[in-house]
Protein backbone atom coordinates (compact mmCIF):
# COMPACT_ATOMS: atom_id res chain seq x y z
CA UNK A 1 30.46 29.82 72.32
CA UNK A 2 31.53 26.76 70.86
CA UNK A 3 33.45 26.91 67.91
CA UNK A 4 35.27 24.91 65.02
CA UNK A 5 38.82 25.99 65.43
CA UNK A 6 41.52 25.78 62.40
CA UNK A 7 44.39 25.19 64.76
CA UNK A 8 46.89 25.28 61.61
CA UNK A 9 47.18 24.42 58.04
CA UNK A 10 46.93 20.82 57.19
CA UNK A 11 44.36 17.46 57.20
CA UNK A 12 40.76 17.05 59.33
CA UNK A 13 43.27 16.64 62.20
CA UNK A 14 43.93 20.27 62.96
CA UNK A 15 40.22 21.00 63.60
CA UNK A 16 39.16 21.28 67.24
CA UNK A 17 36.07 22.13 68.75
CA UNK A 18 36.94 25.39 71.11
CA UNK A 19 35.19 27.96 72.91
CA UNK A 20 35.40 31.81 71.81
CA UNK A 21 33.86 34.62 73.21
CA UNK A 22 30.32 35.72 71.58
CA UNK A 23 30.04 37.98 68.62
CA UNK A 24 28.29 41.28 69.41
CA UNK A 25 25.87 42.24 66.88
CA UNK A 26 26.55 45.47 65.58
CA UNK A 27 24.65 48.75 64.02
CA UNK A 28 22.23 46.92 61.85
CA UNK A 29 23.20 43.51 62.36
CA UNK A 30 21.39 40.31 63.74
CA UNK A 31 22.92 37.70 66.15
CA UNK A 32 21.77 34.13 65.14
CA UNK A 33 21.72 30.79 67.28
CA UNK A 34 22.81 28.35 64.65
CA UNK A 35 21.18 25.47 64.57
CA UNK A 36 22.51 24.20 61.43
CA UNK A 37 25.04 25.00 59.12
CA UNK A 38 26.61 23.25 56.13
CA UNK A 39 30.30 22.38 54.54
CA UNK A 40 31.27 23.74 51.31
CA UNK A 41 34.60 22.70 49.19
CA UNK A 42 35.84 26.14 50.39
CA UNK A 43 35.88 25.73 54.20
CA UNK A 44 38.49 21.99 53.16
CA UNK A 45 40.53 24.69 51.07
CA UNK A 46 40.65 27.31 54.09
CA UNK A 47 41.70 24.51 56.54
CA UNK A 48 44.65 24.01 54.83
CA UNK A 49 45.59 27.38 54.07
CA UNK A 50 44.79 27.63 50.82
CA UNK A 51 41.55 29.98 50.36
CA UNK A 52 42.24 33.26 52.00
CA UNK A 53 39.51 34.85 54.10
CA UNK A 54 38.00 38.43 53.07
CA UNK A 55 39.08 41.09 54.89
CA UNK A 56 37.39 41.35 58.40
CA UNK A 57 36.17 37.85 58.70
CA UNK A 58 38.13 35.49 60.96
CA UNK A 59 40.46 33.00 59.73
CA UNK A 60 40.15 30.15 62.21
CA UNK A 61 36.37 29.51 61.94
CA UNK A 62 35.41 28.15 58.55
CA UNK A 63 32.00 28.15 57.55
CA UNK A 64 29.93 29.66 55.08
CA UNK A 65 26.37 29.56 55.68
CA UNK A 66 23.97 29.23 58.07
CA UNK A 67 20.42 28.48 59.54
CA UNK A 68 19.32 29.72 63.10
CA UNK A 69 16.90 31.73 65.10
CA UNK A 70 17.42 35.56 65.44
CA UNK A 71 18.82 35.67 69.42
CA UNK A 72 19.78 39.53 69.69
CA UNK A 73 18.93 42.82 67.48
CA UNK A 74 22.11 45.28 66.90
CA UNK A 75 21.50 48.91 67.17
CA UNK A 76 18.87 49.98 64.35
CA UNK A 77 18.03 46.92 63.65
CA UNK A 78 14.36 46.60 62.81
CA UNK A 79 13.72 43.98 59.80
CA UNK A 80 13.73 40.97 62.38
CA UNK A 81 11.89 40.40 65.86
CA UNK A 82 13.70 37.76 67.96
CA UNK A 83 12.83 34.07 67.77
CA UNK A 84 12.54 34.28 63.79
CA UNK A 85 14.06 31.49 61.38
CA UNK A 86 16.31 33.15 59.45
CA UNK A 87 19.13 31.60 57.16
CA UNK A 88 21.60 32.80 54.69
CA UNK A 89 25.43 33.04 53.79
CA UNK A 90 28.66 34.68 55.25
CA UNK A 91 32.25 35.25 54.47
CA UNK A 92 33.42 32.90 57.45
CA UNK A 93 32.74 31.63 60.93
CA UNK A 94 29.27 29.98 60.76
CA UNK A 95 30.70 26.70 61.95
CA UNK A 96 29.80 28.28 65.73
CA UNK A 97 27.08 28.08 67.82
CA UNK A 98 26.79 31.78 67.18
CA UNK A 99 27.22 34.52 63.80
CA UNK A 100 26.72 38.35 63.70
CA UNK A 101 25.21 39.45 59.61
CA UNK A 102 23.73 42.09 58.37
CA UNK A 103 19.70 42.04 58.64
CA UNK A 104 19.13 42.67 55.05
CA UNK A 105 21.51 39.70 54.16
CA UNK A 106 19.41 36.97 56.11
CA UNK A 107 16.54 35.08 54.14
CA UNK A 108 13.28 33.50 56.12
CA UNK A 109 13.74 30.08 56.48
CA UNK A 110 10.69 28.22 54.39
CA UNK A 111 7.67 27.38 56.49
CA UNK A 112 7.86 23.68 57.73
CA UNK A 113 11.37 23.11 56.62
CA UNK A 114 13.77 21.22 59.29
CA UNK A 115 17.34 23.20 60.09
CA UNK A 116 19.24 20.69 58.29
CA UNK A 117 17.55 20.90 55.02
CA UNK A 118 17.67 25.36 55.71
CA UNK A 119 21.33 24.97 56.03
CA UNK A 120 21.63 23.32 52.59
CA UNK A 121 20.00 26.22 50.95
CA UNK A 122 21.58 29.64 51.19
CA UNK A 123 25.56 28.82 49.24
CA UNK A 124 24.70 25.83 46.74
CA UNK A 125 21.18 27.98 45.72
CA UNK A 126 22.45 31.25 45.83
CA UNK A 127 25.44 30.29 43.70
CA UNK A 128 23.28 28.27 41.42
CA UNK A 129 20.45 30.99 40.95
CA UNK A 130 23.35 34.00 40.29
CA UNK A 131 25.50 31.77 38.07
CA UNK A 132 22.41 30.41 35.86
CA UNK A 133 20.80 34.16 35.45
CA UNK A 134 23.23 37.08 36.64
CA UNK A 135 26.10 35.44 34.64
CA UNK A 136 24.78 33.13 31.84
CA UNK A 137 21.05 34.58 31.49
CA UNK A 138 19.64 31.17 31.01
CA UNK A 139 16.45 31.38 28.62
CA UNK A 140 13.68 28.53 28.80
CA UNK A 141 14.20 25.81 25.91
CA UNK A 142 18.29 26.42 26.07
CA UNK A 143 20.43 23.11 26.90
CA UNK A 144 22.90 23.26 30.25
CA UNK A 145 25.52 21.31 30.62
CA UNK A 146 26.58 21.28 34.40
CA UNK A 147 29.86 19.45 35.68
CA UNK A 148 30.12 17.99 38.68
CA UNK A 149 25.70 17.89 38.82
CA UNK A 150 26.23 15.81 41.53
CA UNK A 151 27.41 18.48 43.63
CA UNK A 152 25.50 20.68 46.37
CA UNK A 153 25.56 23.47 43.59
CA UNK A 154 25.40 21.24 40.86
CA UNK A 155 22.07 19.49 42.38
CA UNK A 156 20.76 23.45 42.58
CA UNK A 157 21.48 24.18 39.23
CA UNK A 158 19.87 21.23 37.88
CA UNK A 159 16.65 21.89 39.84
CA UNK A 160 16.57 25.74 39.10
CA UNK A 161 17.26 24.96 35.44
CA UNK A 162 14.04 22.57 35.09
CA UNK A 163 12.09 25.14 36.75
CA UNK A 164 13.19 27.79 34.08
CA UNK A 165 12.52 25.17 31.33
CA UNK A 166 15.74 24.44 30.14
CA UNK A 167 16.93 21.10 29.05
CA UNK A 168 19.96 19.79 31.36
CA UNK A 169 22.81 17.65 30.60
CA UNK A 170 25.25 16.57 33.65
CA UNK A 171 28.52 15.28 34.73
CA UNK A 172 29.98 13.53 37.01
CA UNK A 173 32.33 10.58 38.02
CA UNK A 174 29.84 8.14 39.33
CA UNK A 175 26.66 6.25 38.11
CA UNK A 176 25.00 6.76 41.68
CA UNK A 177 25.08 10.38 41.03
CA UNK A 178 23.65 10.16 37.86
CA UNK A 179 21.02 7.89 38.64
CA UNK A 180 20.30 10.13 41.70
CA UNK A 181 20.28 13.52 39.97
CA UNK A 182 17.92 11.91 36.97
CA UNK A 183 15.16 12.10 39.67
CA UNK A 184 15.49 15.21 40.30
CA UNK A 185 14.92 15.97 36.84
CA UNK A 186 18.25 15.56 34.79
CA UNK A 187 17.56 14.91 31.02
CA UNK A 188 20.91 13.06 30.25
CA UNK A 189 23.73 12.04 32.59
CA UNK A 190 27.40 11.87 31.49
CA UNK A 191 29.34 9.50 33.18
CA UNK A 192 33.21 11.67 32.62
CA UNK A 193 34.75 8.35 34.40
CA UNK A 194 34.21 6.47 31.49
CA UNK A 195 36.37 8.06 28.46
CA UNK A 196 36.00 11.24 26.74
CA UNK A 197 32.89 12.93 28.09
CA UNK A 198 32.39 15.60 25.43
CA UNK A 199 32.39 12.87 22.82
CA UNK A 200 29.12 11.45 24.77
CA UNK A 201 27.79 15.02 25.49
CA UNK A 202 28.08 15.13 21.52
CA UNK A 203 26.25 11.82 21.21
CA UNK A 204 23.58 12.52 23.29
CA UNK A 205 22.36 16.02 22.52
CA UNK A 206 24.53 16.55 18.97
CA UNK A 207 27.46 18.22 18.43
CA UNK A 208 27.87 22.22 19.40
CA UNK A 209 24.29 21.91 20.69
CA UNK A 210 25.20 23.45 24.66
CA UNK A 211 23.67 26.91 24.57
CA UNK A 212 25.12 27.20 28.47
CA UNK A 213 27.66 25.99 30.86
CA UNK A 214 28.31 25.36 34.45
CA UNK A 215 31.81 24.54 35.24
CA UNK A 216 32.21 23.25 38.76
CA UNK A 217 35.33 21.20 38.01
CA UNK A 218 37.86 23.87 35.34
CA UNK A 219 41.39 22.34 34.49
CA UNK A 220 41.48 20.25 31.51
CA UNK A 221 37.93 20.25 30.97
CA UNK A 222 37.91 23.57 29.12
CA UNK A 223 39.07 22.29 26.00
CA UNK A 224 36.07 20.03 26.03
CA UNK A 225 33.98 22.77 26.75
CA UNK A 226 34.76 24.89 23.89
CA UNK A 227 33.89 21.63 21.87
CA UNK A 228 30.58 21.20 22.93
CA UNK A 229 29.06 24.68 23.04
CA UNK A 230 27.08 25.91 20.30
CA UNK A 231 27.14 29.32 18.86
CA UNK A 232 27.14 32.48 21.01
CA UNK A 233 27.50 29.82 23.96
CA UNK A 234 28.57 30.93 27.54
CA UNK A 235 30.60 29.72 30.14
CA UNK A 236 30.43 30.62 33.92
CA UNK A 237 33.16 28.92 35.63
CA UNK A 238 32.28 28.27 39.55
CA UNK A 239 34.94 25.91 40.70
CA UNK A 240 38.18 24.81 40.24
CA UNK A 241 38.54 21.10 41.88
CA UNK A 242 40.27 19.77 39.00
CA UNK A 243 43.00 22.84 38.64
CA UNK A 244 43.57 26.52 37.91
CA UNK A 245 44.99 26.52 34.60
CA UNK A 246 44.54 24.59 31.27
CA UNK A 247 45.29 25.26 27.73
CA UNK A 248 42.90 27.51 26.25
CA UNK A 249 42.20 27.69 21.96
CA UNK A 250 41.40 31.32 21.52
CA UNK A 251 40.23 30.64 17.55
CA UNK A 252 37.38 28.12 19.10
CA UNK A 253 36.68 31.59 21.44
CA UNK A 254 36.37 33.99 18.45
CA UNK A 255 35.35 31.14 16.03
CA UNK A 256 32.02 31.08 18.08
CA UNK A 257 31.41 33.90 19.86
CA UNK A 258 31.62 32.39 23.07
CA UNK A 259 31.38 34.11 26.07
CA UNK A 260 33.68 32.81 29.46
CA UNK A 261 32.81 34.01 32.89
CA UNK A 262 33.85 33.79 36.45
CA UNK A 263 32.05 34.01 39.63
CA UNK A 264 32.62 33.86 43.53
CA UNK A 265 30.49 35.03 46.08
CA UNK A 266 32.48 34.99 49.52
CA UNK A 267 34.38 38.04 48.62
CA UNK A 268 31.56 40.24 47.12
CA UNK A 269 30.84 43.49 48.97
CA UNK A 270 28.02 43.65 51.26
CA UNK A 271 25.83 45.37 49.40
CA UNK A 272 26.11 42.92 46.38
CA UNK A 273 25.36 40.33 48.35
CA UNK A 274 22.02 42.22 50.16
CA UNK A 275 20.90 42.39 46.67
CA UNK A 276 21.27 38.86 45.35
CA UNK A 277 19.91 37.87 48.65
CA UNK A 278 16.62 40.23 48.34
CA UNK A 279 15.93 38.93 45.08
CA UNK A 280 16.41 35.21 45.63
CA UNK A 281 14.28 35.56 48.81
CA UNK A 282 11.60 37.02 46.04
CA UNK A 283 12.09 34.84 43.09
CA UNK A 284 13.24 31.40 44.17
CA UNK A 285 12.16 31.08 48.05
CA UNK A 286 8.69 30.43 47.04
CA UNK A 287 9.68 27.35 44.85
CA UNK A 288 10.47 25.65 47.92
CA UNK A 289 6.93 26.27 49.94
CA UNK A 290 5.41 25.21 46.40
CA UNK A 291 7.45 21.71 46.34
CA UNK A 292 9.25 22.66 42.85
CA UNK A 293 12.70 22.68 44.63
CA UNK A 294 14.18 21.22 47.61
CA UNK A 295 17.55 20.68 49.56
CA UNK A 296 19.65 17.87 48.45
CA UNK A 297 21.25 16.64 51.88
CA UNK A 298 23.87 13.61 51.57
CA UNK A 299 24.03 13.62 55.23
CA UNK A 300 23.80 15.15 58.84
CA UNK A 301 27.14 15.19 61.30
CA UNK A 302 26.71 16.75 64.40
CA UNK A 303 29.57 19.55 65.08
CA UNK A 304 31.49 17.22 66.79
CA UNK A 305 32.07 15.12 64.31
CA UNK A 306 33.66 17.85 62.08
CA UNK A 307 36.62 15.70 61.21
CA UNK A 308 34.77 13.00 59.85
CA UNK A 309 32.59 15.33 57.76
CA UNK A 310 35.59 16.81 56.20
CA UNK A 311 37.02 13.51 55.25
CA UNK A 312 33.98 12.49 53.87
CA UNK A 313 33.63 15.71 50.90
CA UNK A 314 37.34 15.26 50.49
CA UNK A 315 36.16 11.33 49.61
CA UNK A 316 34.14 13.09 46.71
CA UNK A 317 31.20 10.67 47.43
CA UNK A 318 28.42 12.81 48.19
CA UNK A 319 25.66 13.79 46.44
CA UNK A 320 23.99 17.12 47.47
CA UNK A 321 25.28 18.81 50.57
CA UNK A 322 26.70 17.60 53.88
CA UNK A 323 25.78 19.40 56.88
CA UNK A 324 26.59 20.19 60.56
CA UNK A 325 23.78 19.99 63.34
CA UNK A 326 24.10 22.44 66.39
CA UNK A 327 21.28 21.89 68.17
C-alpha cells in the first residue's frame, strides 16, 4: 500500500510517499480502504519527533483518523459487512491507503456525506463532544469560552455548544476566523491579536462571567483564564500550541473553586475509546443527517501533496480542518 513515510525528524521535507506491505486485520478487527483522512496538529508534532506514538502503533505513518469502506472482516468480526462507510479515529497510520481498527471503534459514515467532509469528523468531534461533556459537563444557558475557535476542534466545539444551548465566546488571532466561525453560530469573537484578550472577554460578556473553558492554545493564557471564569468555573485544557508551562496563581484556584482538567485521546485504552465512540455514534451522529452540525473543511490535498498540507497548518491559516484525499 501506499503510505506517508516519516523518513526522520525534521520539516515537510522528510515526508515521502512509500509503499508498505498491507495490514492484516486481526481477531475482531476491520480492514478499511481509506478514502479520506485528515491532518491534525499532532501528526506536524510526530514528524518531528516530538509526540511519541502509543505503544503498538507505528511510528513512521502519522495519521489519526480516517474515512473508508470496510475491504476485509478479521476473525469474529461480525458488526460490519464489506462495502460499508465506516469512519473513525486511531492511534497512528491512517495517512495509508489502508488501516486495521477494532469493529466496535468505527462509526457509520452519515448518509449522503462526501469522504472529505467524513474525514473531518471523527478527531476534531470526538475531542470536542468528550471535552465539552465527559470533562466540563456543559449545561444549556452556561457561557464557553473556546481558544483557538477557529480550529478543527475549536469549529466542533462551537457547533456542539449551540446545539446544547450554551452561549459561546471565541478566540483566535485573525478577523477571518472570527467572521467565519460567527456563522456558524459564535455569539462574540475575540480577536487575542489585538491586546489583552481577557480584558475584551470581560467587556463583552462581564467580568468572571465564563462558566466553562476550552483551552486549545495553554502557555501564558492561563493566567487570563483564571481571570475570566466565574465561580465554580472549569477548565479542560486540549492543546498546548502556545507552550507547556506558565505561571499558575493557586489563590485565584481556591479563591473560586475552579476546577482544571486535561484530556488526550490518542493514548486512551481501547476500550475507552469503544465507548466514547458508541455513544457519539448515538448522541451526536444524528445532528449531522438533521443539518444541526457539519464538517468545517479549509481544504482538500490529495496524498501527494502531503508536504504542502503540512506547511500550510504549520502557516496557522486555516479555519476548520485540512484533509488528505485517497481516492
Amino acid at each position: 500500500m501506499k503510505s506517508v513515510i516519516i523518513t526522520r525528524p525534521g520539516g515537510p521535507e522528510v515526508l515521502e510517499i512509500q509503499e508498505r506491505p498491507n495490514p492484516e486485520a486481526g481477531v475482531g478487527q476491520i480492514r478499511v480502504r481509506m478514502r479520506a483522512s485528515a491532518l491534525n496538529r499532532a501528526d506536524l508534532m510526530q514528524r518531528e519527533g516530538n509526540y511519541p506514538v502509543p505503544p503498538g502503533v507505528t511510528a513512521e505513518i502519522s495519521g489519526m483518523e480516517y474515512a473508508g469502506e470496510v475491504e476485509a472482516l478479521g476473525p469474529s468480526a461480525t458488526l460490519w459487512k464489506i462495502g460499508d462507510r465506516v469512519m473513525g479515529i486511531v492511534g497512528g497510520g491512517s495517512h495509508a491507503e489502508f488501516v486495521c481498527v477494532h469493529e466496535r471503534e468505527a462509526m457509520p459514515v452519515p448518509e449522503a456525506m462526501s469522504w472529505e467532509d467524513a474525514a473531518a469528523i471523527p478527531e476534531a468531534f470526538l475531542t470536542a463532544y468528550d471535552a465539552l461533556f465527559n470533562r466540563l459537563a456543559l449545561r444549556s444557558g452556561e457561557t464557553l469560552l473556546i481558544h483557538a475557535v477557529g480550529s478543527g476542534v475549536g469549529t466542533a466545539a462551537l457547533q456542539i455548544a449551540r446545539v446544547a444551548g450554551a452561549s459561546v465566546v471565541g478566540t483566535a488571532r485573525s478577523a477571518r476566523k472570527l467572521e467565519c466561525a460567527k456563522k456558524l453560530g459564535l455569539d462574540f469573537g475575540i480577536d487575542a491579536s489585538q491586546g489583552e484578550w481577557a480584558a475584551q472577554v470581560e467587556a463583552a460578556v462581564g467580568a468572571e462571567r465564563v462558566h466553562a473553558l476550552v483551552d486549545l492554545v495553554g502557555g501564558n493564557y492561563l493566567e487570563g483564564n483564571l481571570r475570566v471564569l466565574a465561580l465554580r468555573g472549569r477548565i479542560v485544557v486540549v492543546g498546548l500550541t502556545a507552550g507547556a508551562t506558565a505561571p499558575f496563581n493557586m489563590g485565584v484556584l481556591l479563591r473560586k473553586r475552579l476546577t482544571i482538567v486535561g484530556t488526550t485521546l490518542r493514548a486512551r485504552p481501547l476500550e475507552e475509546k469503544i465507548a466514547l465512540a458508541r455513544e457519539f455514534s448515538e448522541r451526536i451522529l444524528p445532528l449531522f443527517d438533521a443539518g444541526r452540525l457539519k464538517p468545517v473543511v479549509d481544504r482538500v490535498f490529495s496524498f501527494g501533496e502531503i508536504r504542502s498540507a503540512h506547511e500550510l497548518m504549520q502557516s496557522n491559516a486555516t479555519f476548520g480542518k485540512i484533509v488528505l484525499r485517497w481516492a
